[in-house]
C-alpha atoms as a PDB file:
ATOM      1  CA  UNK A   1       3.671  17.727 -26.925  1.00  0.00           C
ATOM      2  CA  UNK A   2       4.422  17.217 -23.122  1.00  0.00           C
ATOM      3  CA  UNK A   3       6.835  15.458 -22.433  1.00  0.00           C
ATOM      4  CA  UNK A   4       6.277  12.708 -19.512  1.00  0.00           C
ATOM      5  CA  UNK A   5       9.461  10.531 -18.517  1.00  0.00           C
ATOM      6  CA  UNK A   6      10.926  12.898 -15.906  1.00  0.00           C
ATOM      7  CA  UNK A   7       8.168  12.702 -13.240  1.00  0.00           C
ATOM      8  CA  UNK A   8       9.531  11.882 -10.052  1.00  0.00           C
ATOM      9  CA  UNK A   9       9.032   9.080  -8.043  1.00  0.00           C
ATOM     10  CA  UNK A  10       6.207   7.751 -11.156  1.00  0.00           C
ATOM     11  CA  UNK A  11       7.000   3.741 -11.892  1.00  0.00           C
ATOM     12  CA  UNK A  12       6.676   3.507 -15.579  1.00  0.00           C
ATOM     13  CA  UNK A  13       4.485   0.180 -14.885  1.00  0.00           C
ATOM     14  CA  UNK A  14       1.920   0.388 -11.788  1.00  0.00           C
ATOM     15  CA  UNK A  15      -0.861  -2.674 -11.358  1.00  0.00           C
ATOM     16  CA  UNK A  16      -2.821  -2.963  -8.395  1.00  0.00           C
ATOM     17  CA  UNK A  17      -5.263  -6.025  -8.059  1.00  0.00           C
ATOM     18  CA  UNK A  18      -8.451  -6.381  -5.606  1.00  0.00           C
ATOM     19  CA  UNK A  19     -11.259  -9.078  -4.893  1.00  0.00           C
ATOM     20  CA  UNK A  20     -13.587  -9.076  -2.754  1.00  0.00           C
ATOM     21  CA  UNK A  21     -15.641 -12.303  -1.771  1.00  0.00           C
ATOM     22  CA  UNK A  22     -19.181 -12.949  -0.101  1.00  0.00           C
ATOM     23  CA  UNK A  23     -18.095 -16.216   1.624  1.00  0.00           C
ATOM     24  CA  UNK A  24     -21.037 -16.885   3.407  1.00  0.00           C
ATOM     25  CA  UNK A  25     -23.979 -14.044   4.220  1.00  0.00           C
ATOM     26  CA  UNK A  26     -22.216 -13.267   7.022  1.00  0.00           C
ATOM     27  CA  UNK A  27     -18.584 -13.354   6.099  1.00  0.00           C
ATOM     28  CA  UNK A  28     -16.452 -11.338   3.270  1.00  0.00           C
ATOM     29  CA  UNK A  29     -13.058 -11.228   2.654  1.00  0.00           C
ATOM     30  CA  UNK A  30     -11.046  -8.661   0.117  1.00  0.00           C
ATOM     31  CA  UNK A  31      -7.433  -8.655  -0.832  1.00  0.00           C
ATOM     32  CA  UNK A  32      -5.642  -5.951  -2.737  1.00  0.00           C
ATOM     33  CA  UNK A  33      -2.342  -6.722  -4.212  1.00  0.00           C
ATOM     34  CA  UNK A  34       0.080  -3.513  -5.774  1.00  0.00           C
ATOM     35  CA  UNK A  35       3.236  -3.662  -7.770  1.00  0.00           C
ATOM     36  CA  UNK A  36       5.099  -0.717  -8.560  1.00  0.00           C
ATOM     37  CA  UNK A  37       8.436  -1.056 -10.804  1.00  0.00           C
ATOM     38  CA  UNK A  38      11.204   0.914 -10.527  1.00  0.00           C
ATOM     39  CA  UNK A  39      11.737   4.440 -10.586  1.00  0.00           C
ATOM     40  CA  UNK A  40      13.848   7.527  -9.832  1.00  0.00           C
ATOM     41  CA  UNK A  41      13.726  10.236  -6.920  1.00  0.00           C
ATOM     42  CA  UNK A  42      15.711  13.247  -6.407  1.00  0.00           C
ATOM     43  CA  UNK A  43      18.434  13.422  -3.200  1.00  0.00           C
ATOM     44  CA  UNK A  44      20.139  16.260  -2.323  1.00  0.00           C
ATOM     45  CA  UNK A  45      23.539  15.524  -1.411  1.00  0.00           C
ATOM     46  CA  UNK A  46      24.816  17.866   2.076  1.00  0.00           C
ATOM     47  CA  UNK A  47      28.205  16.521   1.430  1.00  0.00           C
ATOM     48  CA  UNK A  48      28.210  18.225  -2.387  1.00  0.00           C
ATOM     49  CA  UNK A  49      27.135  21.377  -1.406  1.00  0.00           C
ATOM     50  CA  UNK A  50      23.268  19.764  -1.542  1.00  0.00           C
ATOM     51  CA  UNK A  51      23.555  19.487  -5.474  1.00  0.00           C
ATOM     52  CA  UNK A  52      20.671  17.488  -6.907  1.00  0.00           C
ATOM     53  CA  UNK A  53      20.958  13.462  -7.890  1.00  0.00           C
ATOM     54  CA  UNK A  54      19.196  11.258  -9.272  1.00  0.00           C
ATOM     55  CA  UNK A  55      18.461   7.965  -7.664  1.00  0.00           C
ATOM     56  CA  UNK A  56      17.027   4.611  -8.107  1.00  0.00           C
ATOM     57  CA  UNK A  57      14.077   3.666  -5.870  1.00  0.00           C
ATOM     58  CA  UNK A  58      13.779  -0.028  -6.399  1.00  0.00           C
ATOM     59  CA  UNK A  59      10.464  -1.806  -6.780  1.00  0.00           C
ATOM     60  CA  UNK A  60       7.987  -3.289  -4.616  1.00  0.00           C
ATOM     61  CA  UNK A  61       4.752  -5.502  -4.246  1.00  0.00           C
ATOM     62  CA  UNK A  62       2.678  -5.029  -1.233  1.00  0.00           C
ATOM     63  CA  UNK A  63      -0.442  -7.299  -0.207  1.00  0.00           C
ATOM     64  CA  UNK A  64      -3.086  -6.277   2.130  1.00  0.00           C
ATOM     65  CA  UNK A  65      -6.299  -8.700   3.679  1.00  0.00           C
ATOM     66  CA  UNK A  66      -9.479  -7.690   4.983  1.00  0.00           C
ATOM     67  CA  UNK A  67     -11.932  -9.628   6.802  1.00  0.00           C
ATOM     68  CA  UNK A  68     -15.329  -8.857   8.254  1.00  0.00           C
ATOM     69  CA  UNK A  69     -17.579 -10.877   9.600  1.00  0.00           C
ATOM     70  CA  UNK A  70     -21.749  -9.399  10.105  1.00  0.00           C
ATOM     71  CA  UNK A  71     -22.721 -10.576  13.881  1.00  0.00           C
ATOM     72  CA  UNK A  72     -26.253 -12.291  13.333  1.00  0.00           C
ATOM     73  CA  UNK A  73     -29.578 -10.282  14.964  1.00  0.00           C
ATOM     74  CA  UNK A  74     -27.166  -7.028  16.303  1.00  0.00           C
ATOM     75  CA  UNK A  75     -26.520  -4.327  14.209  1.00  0.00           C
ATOM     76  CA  UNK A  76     -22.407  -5.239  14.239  1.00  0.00           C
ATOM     77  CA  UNK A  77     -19.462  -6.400  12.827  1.00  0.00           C
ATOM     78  CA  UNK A  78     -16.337  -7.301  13.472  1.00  0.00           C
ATOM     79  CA  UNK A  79     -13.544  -6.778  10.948  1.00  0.00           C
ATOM     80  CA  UNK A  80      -9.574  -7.177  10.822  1.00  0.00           C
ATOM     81  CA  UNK A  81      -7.392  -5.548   7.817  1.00  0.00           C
ATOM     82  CA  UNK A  82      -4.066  -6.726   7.867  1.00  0.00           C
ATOM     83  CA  UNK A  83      -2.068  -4.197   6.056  1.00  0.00           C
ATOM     84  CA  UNK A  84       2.059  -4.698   4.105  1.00  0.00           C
ATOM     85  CA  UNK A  85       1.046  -8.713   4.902  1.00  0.00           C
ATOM     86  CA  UNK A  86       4.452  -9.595   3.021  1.00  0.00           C
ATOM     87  CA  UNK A  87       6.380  -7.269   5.673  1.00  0.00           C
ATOM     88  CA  UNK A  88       8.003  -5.780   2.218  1.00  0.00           C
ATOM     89  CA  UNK A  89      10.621  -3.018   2.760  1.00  0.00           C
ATOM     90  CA  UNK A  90       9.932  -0.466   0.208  1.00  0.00           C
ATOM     91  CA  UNK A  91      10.743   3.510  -0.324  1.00  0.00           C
ATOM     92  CA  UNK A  92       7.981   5.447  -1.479  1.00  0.00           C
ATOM     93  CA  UNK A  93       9.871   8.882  -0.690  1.00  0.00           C
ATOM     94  CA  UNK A  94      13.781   8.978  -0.592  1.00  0.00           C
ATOM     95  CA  UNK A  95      15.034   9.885   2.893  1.00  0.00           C
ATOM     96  CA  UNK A  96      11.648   8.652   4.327  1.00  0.00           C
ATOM     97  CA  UNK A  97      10.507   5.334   6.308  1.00  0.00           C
ATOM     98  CA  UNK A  98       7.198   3.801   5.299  1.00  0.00           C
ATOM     99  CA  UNK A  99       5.275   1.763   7.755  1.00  0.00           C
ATOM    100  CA  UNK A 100       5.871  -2.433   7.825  1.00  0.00           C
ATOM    101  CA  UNK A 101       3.575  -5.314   8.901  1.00  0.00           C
ATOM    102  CA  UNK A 102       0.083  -3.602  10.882  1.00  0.00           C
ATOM    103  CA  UNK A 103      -2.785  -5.363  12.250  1.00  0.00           C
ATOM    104  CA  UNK A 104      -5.898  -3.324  12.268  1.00  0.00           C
ATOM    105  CA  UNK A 105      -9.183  -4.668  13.992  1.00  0.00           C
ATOM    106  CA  UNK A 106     -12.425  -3.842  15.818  1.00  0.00           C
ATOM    107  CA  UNK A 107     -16.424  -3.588  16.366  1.00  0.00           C
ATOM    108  CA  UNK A 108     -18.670  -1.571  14.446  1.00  0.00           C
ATOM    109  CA  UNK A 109     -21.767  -0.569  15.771  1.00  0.00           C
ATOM    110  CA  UNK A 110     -24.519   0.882  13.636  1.00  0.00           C
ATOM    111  CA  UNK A 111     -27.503   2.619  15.133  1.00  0.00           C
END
């Protein structure tokens, strides 16, 4: 039997949540949701001679929107995808930042 409670930087719960919606034949909108719970990482402490501990990452929920709207008679669309929307500050990787609040937007062209 393997034996599966000392993975690293696994949350015993994870649930992520999307839906996307068709507003109009032009217009769709997703959002994805994620909720990790709490779970343990491994630090290396310099000022113990870099001996391994254990330590509590706490949990998080993130939220993320997309938006795209189809420009009529032009083979385009423009599109927005607002990523961390709730700004959360969360630790993925001990030691390590993870990025906040970005705006991502533009014009695709198809040919």
């Amino acid at each position: 039997m393997v034996r599966r409670d000392n993975l690293i930087r696994r949350p015993k719960h994870n649930v992520g949540l999307n839906r996307g919606v068709q507003i109009t034949d032009h217009l769709f909108v997703r959002v994805d949701g994620e909720y990790n719970t709490e779970r343990t990482d491994v630090f290396f402490n310099p000022a113990n001679k870099f001996a391994q501990e254990d330590i509590s990452l706490d949990a998080y929920t993130l939220l993320n929107l997309y938006a795209e709207y189809q420009i009529p008679y032009f083979q385009a669309a423009v599109f927005t995808d607002i990523r961390y929307l709730l700004n959360t500050d969360f630790t993925e990787v001990y030691g390590f930042n993870t990025s906040g609040f970005a705006l991502i937007g533009g014009i695709r062209f198809r040919f």
